[in-house]
PDB file of N, CA and C in Angstrom:
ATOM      1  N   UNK A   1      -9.565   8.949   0.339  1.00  0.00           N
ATOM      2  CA  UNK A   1     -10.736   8.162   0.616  1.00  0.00           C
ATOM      3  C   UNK A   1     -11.382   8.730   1.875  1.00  0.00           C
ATOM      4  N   UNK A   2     -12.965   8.900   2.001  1.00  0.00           N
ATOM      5  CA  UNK A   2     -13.570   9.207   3.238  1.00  0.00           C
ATOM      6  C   UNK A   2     -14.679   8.311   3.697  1.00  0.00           C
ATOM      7  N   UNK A   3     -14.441   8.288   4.792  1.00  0.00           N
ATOM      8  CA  UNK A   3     -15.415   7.759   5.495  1.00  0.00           C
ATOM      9  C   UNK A   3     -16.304   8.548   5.955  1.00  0.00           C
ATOM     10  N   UNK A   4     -17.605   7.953   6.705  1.00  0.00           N
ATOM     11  CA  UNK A   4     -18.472   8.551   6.993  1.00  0.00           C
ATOM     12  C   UNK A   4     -18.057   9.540   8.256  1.00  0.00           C
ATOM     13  N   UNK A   5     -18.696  10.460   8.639  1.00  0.00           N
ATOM     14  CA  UNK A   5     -18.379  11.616   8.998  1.00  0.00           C
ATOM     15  C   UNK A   5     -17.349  12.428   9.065  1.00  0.00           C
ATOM     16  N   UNK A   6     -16.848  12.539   7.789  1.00  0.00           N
ATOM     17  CA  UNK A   6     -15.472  13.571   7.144  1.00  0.00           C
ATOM     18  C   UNK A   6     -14.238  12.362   7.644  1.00  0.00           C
ATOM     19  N   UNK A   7     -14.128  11.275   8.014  1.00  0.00           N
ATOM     20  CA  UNK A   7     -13.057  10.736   8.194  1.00  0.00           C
ATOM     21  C   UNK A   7     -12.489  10.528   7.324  1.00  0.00           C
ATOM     22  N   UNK A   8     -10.763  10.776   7.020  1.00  0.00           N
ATOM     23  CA  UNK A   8     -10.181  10.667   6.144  1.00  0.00           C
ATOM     24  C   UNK A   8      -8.991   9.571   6.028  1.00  0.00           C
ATOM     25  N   UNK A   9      -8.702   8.895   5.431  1.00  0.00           N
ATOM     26  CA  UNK A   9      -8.057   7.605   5.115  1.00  0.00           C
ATOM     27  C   UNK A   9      -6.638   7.893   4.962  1.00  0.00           C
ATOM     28  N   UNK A  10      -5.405   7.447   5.858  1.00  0.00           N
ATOM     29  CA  UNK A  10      -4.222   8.231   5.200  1.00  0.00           C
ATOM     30  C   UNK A  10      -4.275   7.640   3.666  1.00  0.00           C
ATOM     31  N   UNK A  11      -3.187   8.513   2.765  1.00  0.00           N
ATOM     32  CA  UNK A  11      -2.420   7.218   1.562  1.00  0.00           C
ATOM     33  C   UNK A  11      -1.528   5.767   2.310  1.00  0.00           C
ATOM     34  N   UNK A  12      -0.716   6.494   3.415  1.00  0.00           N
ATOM     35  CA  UNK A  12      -0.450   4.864   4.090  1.00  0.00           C
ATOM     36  C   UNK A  12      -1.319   4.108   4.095  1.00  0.00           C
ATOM     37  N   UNK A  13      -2.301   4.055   4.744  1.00  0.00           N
ATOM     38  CA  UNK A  13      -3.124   3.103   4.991  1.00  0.00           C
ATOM     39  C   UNK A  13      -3.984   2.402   3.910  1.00  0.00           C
ATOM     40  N   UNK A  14      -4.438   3.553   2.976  1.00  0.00           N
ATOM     41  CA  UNK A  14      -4.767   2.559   1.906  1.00  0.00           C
ATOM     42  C   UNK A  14      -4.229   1.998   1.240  1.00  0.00           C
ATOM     43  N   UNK A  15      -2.791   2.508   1.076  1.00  0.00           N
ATOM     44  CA  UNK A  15      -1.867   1.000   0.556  1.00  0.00           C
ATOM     45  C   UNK A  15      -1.641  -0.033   1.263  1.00  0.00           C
ATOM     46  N   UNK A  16      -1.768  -0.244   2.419  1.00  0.00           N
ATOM     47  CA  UNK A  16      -1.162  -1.195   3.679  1.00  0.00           C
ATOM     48  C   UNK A  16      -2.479  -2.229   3.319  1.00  0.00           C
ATOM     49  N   UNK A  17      -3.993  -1.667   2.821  1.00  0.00           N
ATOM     50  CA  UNK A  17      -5.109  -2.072   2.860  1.00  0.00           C
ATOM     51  C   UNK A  17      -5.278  -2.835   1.506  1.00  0.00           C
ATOM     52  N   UNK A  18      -4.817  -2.166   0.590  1.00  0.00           N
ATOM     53  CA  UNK A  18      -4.362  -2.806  -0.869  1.00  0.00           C
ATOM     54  C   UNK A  18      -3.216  -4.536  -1.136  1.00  0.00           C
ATOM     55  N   UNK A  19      -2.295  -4.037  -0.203  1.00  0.00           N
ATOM     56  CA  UNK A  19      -1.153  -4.909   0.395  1.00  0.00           C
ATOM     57  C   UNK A  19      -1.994  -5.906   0.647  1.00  0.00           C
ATOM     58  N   UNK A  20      -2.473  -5.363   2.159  1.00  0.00           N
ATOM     59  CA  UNK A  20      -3.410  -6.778   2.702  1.00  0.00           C
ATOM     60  C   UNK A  20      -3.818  -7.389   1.627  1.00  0.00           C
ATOM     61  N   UNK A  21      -5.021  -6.908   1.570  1.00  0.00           N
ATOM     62  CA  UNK A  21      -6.127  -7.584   0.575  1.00  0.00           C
ATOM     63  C   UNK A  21      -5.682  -8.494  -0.725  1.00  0.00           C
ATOM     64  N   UNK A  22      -4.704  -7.942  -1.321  1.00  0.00           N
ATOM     65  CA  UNK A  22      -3.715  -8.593  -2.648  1.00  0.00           C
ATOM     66  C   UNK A  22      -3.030  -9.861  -1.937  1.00  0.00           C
ATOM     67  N   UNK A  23      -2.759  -9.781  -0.901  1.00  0.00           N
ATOM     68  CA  UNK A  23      -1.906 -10.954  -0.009  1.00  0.00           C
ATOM     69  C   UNK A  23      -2.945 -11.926   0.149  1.00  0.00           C
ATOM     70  N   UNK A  24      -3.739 -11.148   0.913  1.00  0.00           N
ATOM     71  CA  UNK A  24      -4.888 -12.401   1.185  1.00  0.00           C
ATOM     72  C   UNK A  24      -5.629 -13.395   0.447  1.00  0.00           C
ATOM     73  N   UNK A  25      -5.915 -12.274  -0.605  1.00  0.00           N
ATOM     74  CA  UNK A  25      -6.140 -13.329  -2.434  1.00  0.00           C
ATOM     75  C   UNK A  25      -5.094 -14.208  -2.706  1.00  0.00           C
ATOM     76  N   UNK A  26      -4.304 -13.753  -2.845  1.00  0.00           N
ATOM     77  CA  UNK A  26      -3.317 -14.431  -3.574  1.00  0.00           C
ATOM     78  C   UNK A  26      -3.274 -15.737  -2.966  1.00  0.00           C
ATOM     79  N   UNK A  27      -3.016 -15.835  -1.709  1.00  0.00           N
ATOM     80  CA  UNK A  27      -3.323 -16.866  -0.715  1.00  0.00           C
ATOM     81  C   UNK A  27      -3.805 -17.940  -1.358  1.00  0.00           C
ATOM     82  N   UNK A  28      -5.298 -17.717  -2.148  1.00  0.00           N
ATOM     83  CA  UNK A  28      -6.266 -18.309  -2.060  1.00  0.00           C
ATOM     84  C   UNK A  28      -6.190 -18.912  -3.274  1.00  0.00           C
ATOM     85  N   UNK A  29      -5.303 -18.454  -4.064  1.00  0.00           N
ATOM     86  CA  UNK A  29      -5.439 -18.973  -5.470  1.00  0.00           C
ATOM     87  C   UNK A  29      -4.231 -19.963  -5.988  1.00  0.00           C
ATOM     88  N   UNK A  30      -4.130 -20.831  -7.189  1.00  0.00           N
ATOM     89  CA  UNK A  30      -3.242 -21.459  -7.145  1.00  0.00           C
ATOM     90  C   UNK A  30      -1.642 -20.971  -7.842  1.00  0.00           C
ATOM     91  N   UNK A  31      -0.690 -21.850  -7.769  1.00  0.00           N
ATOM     92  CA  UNK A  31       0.248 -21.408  -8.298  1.00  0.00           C
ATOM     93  C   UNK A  31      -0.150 -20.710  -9.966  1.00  0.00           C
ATOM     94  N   UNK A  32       0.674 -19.857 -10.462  1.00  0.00           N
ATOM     95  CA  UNK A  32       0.181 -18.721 -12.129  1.00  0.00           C
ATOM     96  C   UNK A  32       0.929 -17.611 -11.869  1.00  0.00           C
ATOM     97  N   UNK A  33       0.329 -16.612 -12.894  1.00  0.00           N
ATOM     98  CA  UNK A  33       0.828 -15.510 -13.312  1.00  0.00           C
ATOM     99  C   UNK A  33      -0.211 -14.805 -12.396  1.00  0.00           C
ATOM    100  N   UNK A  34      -1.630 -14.965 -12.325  1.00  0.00           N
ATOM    101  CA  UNK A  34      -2.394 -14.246 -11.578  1.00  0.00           C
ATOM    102  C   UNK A  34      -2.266 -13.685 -10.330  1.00  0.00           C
ATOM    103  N   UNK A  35      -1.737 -15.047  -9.861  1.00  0.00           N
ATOM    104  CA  UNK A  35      -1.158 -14.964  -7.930  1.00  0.00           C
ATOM    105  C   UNK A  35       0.209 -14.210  -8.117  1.00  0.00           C
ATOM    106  N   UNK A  36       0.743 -14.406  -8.901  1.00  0.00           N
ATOM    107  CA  UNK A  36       2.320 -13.669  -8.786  1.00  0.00           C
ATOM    108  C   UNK A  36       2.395 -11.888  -8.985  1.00  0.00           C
ATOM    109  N   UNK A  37       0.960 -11.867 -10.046  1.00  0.00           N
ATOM    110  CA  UNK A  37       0.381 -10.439 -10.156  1.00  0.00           C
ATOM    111  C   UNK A  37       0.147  -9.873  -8.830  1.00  0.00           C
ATOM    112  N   UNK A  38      -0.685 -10.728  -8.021  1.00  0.00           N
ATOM    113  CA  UNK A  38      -1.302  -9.945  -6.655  1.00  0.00           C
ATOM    114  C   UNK A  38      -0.319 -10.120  -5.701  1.00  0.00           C
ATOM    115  N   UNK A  39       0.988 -10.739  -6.031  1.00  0.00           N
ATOM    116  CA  UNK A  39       2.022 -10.617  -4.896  1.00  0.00           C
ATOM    117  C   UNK A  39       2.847  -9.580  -5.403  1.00  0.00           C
ATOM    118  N   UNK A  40       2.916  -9.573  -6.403  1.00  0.00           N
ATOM    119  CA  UNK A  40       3.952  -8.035  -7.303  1.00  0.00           C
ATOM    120  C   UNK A  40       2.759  -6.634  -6.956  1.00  0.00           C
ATOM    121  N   UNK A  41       1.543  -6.702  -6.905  1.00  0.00           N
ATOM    122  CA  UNK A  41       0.736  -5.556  -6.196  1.00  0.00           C
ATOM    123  C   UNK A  41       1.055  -5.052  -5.494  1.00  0.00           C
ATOM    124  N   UNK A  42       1.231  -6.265  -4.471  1.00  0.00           N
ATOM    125  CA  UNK A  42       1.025  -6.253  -2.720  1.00  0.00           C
ATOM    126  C   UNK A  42       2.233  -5.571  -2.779  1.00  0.00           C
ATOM    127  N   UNK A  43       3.758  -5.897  -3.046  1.00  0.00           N
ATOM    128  CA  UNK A  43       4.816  -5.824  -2.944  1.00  0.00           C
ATOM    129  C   UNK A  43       5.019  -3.886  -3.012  1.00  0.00           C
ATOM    130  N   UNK A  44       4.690  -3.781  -4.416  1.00  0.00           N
ATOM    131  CA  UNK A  44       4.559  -2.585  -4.713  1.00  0.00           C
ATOM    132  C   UNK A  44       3.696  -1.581  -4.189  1.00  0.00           C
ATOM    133  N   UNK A  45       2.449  -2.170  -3.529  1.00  0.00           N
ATOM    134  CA  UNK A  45       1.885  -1.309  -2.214  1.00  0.00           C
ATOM    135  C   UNK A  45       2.416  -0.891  -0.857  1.00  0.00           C
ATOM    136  N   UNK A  46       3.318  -1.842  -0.547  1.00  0.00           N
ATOM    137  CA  UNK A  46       4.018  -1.814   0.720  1.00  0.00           C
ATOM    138  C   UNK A  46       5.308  -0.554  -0.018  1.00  0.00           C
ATOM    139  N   UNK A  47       6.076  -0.878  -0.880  1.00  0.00           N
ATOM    140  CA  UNK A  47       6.957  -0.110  -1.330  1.00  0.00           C
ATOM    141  C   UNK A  47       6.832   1.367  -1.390  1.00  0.00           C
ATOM    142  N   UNK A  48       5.220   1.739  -2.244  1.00  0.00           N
ATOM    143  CA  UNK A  48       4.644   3.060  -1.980  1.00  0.00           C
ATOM    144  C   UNK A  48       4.812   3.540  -0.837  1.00  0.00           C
ATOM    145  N   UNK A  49       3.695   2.840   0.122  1.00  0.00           N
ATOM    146  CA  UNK A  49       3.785   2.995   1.527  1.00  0.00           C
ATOM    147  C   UNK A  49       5.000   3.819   1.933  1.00  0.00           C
ATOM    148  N   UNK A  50       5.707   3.273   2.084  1.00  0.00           N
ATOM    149  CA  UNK A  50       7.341   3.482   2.776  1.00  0.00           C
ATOM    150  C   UNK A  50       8.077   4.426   2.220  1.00  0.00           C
ATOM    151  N   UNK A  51       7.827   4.475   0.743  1.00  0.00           N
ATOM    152  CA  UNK A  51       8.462   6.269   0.071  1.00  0.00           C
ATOM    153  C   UNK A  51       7.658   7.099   0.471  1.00  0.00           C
ATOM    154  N   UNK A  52       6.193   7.085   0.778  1.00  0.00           N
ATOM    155  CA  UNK A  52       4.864   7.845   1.346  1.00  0.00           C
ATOM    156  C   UNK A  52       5.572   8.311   2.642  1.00  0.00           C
ATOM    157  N   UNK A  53       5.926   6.906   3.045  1.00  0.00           N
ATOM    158  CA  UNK A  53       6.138   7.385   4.884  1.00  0.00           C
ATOM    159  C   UNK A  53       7.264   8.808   4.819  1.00  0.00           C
ATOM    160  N   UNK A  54       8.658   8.279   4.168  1.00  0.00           N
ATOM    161  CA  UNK A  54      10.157   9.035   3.892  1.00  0.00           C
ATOM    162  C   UNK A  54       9.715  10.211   3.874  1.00  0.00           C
ATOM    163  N   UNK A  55       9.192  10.374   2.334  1.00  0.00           N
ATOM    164  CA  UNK A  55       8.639  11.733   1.928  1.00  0.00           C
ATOM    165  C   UNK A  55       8.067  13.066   2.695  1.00  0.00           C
ATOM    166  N   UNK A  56       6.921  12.145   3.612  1.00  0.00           N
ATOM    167  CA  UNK A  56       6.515  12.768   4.572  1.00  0.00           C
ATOM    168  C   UNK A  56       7.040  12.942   5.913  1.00  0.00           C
ATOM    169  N   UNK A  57       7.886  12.352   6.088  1.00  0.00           N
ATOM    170  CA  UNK A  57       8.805  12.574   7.605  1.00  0.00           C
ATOM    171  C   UNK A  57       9.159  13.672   7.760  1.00  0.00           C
ATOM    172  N   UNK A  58       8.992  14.676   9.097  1.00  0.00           N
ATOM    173  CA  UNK A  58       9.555  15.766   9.063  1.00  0.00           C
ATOM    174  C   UNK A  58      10.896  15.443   9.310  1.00  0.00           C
ATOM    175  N   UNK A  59      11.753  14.841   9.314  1.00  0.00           N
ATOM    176  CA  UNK A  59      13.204  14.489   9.456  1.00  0.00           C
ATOM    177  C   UNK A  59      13.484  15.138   7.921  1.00  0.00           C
ATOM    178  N   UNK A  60      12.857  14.980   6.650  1.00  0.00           N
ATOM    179  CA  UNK A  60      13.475  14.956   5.350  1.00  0.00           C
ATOM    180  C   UNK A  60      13.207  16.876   5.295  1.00  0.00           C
ATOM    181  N   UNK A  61      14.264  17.100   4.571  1.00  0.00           N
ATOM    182  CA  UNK A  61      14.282  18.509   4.106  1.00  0.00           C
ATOM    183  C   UNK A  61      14.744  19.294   3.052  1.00  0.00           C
ATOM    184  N   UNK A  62      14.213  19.947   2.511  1.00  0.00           N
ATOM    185  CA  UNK A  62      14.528  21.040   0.802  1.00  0.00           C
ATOM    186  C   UNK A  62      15.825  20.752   0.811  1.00  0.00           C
ATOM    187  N   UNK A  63      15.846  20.355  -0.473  1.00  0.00           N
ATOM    188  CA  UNK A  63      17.369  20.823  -1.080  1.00  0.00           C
ATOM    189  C   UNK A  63      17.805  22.589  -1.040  1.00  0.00           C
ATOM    190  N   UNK A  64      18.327  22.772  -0.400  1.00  0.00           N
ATOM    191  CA  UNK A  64      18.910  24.087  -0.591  1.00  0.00           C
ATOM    192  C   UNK A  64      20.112  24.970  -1.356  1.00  0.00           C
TER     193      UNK A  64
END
């Protein structure tokens, strides 16, 4: 994702932003399958996130 003047969006962040936003709905709506959808989103955005983060850590290294 970019923003205006070449700014670039990590993948962290647009899941963290996905997360949010699915949380914040969900909030708003009543007990269902709908709200449980946007909490199983959210859930699974944060989850990305965090294999995103691993993946990319220079701590992790080639199988050799």
């Amino acid at each position: 994702m970019r923003y205006a003047f070449g700014q670039t969006v990590s993948p962290q962040d647009q899941l963290s932003k996905v997360a949010q936003e699915s949380r914040e709905r969900a909030k708003t709506m009543p007990a269902g399958k709908e709200r449980e959808e946007l909490q199983r989103k959210a859930s699974q955005a944060d989850t990305a996130a965090r294999i995103d983060e691993w993946v990319n850590s220079p701590g992790l290294r080639r199988p050799t």
